[in-house]
C-alpha atoms as a PDB file:
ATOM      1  CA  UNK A   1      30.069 -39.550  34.723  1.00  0.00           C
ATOM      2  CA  UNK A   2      27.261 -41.262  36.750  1.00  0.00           C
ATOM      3  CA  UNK A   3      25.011 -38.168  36.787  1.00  0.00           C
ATOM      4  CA  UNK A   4      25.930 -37.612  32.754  1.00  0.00           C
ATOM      5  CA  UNK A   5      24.681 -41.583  32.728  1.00  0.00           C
ATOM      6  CA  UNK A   6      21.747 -40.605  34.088  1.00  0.00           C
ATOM      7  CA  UNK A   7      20.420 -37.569  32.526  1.00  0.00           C
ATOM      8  CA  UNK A   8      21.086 -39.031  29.569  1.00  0.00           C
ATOM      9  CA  UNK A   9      19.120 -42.236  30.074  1.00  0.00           C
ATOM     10  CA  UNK A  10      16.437 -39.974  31.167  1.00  0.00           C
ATOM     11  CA  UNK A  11      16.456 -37.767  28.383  1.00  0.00           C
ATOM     12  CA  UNK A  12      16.374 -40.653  25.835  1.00  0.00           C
ATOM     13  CA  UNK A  13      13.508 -42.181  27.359  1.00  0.00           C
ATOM     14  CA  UNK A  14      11.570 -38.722  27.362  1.00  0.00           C
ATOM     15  CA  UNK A  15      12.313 -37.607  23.993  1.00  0.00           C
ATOM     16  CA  UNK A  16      11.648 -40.939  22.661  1.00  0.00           C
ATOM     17  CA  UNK A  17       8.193 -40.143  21.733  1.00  0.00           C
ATOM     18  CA  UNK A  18       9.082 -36.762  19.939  1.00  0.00           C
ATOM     19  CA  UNK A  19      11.676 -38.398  18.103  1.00  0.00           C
ATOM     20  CA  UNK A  20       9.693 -40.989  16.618  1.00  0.00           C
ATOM     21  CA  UNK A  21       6.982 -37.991  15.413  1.00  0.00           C
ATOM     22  CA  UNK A  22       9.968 -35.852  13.856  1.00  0.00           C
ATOM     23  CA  UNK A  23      11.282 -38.802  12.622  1.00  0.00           C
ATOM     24  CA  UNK A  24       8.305 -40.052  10.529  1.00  0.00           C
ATOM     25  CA  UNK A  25       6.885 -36.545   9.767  1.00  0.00           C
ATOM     26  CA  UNK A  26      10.408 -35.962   8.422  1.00  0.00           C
ATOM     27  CA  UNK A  27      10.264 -39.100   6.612  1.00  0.00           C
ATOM     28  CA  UNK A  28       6.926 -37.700   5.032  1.00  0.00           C
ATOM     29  CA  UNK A  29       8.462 -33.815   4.601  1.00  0.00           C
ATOM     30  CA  UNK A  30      11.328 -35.707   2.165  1.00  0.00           C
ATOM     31  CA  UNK A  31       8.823 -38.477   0.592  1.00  0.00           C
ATOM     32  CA  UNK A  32       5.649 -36.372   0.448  1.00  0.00           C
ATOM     33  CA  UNK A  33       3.874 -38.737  -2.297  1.00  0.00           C
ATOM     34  CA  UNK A  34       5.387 -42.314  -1.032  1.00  0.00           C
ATOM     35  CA  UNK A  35       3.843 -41.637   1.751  1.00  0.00           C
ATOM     36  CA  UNK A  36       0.459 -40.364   0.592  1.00  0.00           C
ATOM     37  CA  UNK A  37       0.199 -43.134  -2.029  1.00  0.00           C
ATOM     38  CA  UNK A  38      -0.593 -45.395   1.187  1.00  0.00           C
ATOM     39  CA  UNK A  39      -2.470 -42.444   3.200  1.00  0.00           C
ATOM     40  CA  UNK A  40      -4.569 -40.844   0.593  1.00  0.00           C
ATOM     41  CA  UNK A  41      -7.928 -41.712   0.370  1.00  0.00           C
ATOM     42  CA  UNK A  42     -10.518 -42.013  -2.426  1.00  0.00           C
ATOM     43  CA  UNK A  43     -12.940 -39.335  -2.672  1.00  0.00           C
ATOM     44  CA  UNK A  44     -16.319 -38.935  -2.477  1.00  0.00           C
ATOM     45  CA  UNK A  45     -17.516 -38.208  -6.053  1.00  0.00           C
ATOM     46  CA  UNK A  46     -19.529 -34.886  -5.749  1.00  0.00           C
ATOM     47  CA  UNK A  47     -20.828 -35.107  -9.088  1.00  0.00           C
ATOM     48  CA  UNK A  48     -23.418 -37.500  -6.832  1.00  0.00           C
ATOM     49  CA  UNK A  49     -24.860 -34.353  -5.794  1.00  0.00           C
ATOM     50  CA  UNK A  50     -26.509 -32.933  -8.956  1.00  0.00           C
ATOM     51  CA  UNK A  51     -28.355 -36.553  -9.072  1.00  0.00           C
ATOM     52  CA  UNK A  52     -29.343 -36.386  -5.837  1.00  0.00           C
ATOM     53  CA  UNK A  53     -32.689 -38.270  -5.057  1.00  0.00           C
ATOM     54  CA  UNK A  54     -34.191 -35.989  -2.418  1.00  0.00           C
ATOM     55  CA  UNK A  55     -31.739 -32.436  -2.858  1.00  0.00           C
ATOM     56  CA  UNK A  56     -32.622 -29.646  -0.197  1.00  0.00           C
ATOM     57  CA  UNK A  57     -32.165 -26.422  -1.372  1.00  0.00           C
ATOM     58  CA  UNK A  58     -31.415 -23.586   0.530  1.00  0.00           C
ATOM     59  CA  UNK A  59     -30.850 -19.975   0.320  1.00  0.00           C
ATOM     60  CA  UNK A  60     -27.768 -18.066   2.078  1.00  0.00           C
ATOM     61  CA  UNK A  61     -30.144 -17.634   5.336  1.00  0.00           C
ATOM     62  CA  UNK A  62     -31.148 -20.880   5.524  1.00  0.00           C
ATOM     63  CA  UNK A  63     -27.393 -22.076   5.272  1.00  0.00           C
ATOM     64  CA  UNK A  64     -26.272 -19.571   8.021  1.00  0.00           C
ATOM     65  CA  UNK A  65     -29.452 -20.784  10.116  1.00  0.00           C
ATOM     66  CA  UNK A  66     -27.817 -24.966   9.190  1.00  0.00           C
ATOM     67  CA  UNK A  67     -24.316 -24.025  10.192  1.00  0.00           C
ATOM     68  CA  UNK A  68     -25.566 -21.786  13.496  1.00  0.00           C
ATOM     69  CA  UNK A  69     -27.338 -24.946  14.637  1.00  0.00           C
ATOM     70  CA  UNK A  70     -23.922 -27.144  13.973  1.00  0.00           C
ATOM     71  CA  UNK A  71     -21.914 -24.230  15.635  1.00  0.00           C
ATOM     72  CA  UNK A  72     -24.349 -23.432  18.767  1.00  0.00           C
ATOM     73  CA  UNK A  73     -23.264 -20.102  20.615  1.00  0.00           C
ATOM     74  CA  UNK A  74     -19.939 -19.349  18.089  1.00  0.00           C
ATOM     75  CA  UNK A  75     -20.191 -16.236  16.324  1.00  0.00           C
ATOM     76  CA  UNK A  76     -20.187 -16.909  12.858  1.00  0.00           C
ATOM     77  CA  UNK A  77     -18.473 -15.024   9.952  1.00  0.00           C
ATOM     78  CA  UNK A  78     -19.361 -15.053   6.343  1.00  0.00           C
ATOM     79  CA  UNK A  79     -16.707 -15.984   4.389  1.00  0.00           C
ATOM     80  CA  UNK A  80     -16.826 -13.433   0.923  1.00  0.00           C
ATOM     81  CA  UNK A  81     -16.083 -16.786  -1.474  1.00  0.00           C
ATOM     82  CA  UNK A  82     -19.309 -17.682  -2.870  1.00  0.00           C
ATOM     83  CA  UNK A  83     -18.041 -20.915  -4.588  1.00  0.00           C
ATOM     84  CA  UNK A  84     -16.455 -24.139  -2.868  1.00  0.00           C
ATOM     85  CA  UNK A  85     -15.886 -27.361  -5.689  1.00  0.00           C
ATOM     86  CA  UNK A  86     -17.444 -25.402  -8.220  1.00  0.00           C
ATOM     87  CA  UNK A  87     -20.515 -25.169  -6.735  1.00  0.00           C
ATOM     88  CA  UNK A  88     -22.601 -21.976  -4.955  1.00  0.00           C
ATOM     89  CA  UNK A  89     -22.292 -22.305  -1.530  1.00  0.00           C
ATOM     90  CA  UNK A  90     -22.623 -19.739   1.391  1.00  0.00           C
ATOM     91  CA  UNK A  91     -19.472 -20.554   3.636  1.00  0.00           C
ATOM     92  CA  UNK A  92     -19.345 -19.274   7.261  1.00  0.00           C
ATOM     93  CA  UNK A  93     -16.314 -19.083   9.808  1.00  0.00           C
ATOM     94  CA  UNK A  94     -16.449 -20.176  13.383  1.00  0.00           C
ATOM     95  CA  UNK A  95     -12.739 -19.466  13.960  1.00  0.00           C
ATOM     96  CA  UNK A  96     -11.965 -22.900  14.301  1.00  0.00           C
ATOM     97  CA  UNK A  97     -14.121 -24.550  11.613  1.00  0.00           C
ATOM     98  CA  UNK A  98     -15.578 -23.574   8.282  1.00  0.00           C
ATOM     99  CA  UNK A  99     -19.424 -24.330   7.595  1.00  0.00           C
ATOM    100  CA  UNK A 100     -19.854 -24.696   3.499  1.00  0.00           C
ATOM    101  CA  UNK A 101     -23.242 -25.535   2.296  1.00  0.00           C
ATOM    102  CA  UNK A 102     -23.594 -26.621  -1.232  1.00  0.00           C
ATOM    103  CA  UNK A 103     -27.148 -24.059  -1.779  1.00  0.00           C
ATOM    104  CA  UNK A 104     -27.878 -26.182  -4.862  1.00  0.00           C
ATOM    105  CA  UNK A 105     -28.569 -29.400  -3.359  1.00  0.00           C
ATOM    106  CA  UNK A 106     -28.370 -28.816   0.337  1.00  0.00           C
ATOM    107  CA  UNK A 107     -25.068 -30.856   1.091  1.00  0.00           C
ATOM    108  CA  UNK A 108     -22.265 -29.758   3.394  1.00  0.00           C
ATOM    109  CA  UNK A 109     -19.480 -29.570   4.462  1.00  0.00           C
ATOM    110  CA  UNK A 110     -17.695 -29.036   8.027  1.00  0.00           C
ATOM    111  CA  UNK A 111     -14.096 -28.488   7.394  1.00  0.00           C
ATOM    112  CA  UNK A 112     -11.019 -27.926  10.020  1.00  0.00           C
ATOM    113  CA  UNK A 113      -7.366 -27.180   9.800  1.00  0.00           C
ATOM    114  CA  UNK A 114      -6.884 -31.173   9.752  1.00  0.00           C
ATOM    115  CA  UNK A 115     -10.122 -33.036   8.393  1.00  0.00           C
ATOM    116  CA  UNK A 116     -13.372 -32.361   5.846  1.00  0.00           C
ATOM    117  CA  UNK A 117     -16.608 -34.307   6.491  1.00  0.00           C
ATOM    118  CA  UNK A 118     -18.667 -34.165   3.652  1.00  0.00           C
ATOM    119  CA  UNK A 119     -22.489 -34.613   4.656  1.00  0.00           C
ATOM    120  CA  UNK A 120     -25.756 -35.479   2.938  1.00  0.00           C
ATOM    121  CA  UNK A 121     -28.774 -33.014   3.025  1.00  0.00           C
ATOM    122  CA  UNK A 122     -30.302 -35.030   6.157  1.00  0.00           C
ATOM    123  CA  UNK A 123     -27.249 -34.966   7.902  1.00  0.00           C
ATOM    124  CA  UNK A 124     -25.983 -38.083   7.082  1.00  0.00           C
ATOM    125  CA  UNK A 125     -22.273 -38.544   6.719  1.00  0.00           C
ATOM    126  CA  UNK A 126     -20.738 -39.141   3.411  1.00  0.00           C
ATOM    127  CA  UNK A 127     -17.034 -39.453   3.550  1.00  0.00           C
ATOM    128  CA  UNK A 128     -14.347 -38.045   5.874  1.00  0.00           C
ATOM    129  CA  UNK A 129     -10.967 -36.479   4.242  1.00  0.00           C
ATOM    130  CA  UNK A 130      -8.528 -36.153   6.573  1.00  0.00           C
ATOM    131  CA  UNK A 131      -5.507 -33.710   5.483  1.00  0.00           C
ATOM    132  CA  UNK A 132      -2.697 -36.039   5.976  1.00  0.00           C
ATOM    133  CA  UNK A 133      -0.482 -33.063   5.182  1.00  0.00           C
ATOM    134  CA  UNK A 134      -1.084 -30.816   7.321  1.00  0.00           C
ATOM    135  CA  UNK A 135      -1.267 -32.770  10.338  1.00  0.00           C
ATOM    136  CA  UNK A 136       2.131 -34.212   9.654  1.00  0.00           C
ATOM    137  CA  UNK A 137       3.522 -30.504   9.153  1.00  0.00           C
ATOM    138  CA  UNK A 138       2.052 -29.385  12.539  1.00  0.00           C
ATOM    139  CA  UNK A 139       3.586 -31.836  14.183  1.00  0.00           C
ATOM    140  CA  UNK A 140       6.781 -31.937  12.725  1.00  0.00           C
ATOM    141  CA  UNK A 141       6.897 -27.856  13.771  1.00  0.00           C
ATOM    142  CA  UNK A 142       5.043 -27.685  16.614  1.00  0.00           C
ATOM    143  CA  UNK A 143       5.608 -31.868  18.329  1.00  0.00           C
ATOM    144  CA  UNK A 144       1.625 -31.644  18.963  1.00  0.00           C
ATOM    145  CA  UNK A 145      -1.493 -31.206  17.089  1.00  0.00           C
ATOM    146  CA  UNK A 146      -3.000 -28.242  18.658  1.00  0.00           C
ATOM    147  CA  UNK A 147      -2.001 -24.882  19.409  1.00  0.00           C
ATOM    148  CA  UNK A 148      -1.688 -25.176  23.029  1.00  0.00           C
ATOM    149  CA  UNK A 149       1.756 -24.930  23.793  1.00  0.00           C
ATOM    150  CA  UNK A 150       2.567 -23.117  20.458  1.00  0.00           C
ATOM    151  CA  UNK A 151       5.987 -24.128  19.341  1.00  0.00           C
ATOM    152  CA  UNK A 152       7.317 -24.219  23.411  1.00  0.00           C
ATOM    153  CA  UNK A 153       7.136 -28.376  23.474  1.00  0.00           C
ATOM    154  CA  UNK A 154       8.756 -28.701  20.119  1.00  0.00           C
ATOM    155  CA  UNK A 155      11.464 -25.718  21.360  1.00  0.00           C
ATOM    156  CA  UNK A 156      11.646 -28.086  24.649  1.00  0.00           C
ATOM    157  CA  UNK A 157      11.943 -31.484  22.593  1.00  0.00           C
ATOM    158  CA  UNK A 158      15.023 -29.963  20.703  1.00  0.00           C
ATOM    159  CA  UNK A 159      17.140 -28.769  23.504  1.00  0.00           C
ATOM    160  CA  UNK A 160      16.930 -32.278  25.337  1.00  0.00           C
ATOM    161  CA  UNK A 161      17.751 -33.614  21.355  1.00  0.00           C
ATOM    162  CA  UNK A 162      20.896 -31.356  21.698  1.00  0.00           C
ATOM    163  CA  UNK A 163      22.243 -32.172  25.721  1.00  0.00           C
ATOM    164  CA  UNK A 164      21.063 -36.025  24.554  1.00  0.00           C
ATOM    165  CA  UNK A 165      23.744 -35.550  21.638  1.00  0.00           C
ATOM    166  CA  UNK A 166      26.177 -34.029  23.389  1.00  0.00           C
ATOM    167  CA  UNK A 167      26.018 -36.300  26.232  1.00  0.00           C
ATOM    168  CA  UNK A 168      25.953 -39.191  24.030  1.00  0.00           C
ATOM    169  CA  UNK A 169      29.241 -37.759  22.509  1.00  0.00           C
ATOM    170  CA  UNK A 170      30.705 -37.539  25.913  1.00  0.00           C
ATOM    171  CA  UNK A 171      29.786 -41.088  27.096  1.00  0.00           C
ATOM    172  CA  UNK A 172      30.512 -42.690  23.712  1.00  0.00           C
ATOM    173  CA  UNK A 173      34.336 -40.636  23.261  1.00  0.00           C
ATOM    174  CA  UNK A 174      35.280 -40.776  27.489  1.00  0.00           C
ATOM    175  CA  UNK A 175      36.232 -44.779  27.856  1.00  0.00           C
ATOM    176  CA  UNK A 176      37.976 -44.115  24.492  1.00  0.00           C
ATOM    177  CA  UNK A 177      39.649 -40.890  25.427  1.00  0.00           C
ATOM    178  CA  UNK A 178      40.862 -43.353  28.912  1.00  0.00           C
ATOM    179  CA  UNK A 179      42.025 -46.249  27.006  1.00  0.00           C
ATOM    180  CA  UNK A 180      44.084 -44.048  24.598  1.00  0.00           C
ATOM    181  CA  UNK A 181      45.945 -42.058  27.620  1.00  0.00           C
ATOM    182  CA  UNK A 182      46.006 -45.386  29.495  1.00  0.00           C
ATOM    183  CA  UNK A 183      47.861 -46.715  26.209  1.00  0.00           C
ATOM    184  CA  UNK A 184      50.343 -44.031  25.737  1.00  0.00           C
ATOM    185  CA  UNK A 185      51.127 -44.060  29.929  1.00  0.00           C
ATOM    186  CA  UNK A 186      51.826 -48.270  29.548  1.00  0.00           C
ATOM    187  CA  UNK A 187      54.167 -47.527  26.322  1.00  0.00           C
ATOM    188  CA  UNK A 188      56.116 -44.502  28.039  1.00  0.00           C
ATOM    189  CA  UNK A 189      56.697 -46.562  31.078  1.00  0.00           C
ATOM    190  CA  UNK A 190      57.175 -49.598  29.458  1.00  0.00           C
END
């Protein structure tokens, strides 16, 4: 019982963490728009653009030559959609990031799995978007944020989840299981 004591004290206090994170993405899985009434951001009006006091244009070269010098040494892919928001853009692929500039007006866009950053012609930084969603759903399957260990520490998390249970069970029904037999041994003897 002392060693079942133990490893499940342990376990708690490892799993803790993991809990907590499949505990509140749960919480957002059930109550998607509760929670992103207090997560979601405004956006950044992109309408701005077409009034844009100094607008760069740029033709589909000139993007690719913007996005290689945000990207420096990743192979780049052109992605066949020629439209992002409406607008003509020229949209390349690093593998782990898309490059979308706006030809128009010369804004764009660096955009991830997990965030958008919106920037002005010069560079300049107009408004971050992070995807609430699916950061919350990656860790909820995965109990990180990258890739790295695939699904192996989420796999990991719930098999300590299941001996925690069971040992919980175990240490919660024993002293119980003892009083009863102790109980029915007094009354047949007494």
């Amino acid at each position: 019982m002392r060693l079942l004591k133990t490893i499940h004290s342990w376990l708690g206090v490892i799993v803790l963490p993991w809990v907590l994170i499949i505990g509140l993405t749960g919480l957002f899985l059930n109550h998607e728009g509760l929670v992103m009434g207090v997560l979601d951001q405004d956006g950044y009006d992109e309408d701005l653009f077409d009034t844009w006091p100094a607008p760069r244009p740029m033709t589909p070269e000139e993007a690719r030559a913007l996005a290689e010098s945000l990207f420096p040494g990743k192979s780049l892919s052109v992605d066949p959609d020629t439209s992002y928001h409406g607008r003509e853009a020229a949209i390349f692929d690093t593998g782990e990031a898309q490059v979308i500039v706006a030809l128009k007006t010369g804004h764009y866009w660096i955009k991830t799995d997990s965030r958008r950053i919106t920037h002005a012609p010069d560079g300049t930084v107009l408004e971050t978007r992070i995807y609430w969603e699916s950061l919350f759903k990656r860790l909820h399957v995965r109990g990180w944020l990258t890739s790295t260990f695939g699904t192996w520490l989420a796999d990991i998390t719930a098999t300590a989840m299941v001996v925690f249970g069971f040992s919980g069970i175990v240490l919660f029904l024993n002293p119980r299981l003892r009083r009863l037999r102790n109980r029915r041994r007094m009354r047949s003897m007494g």
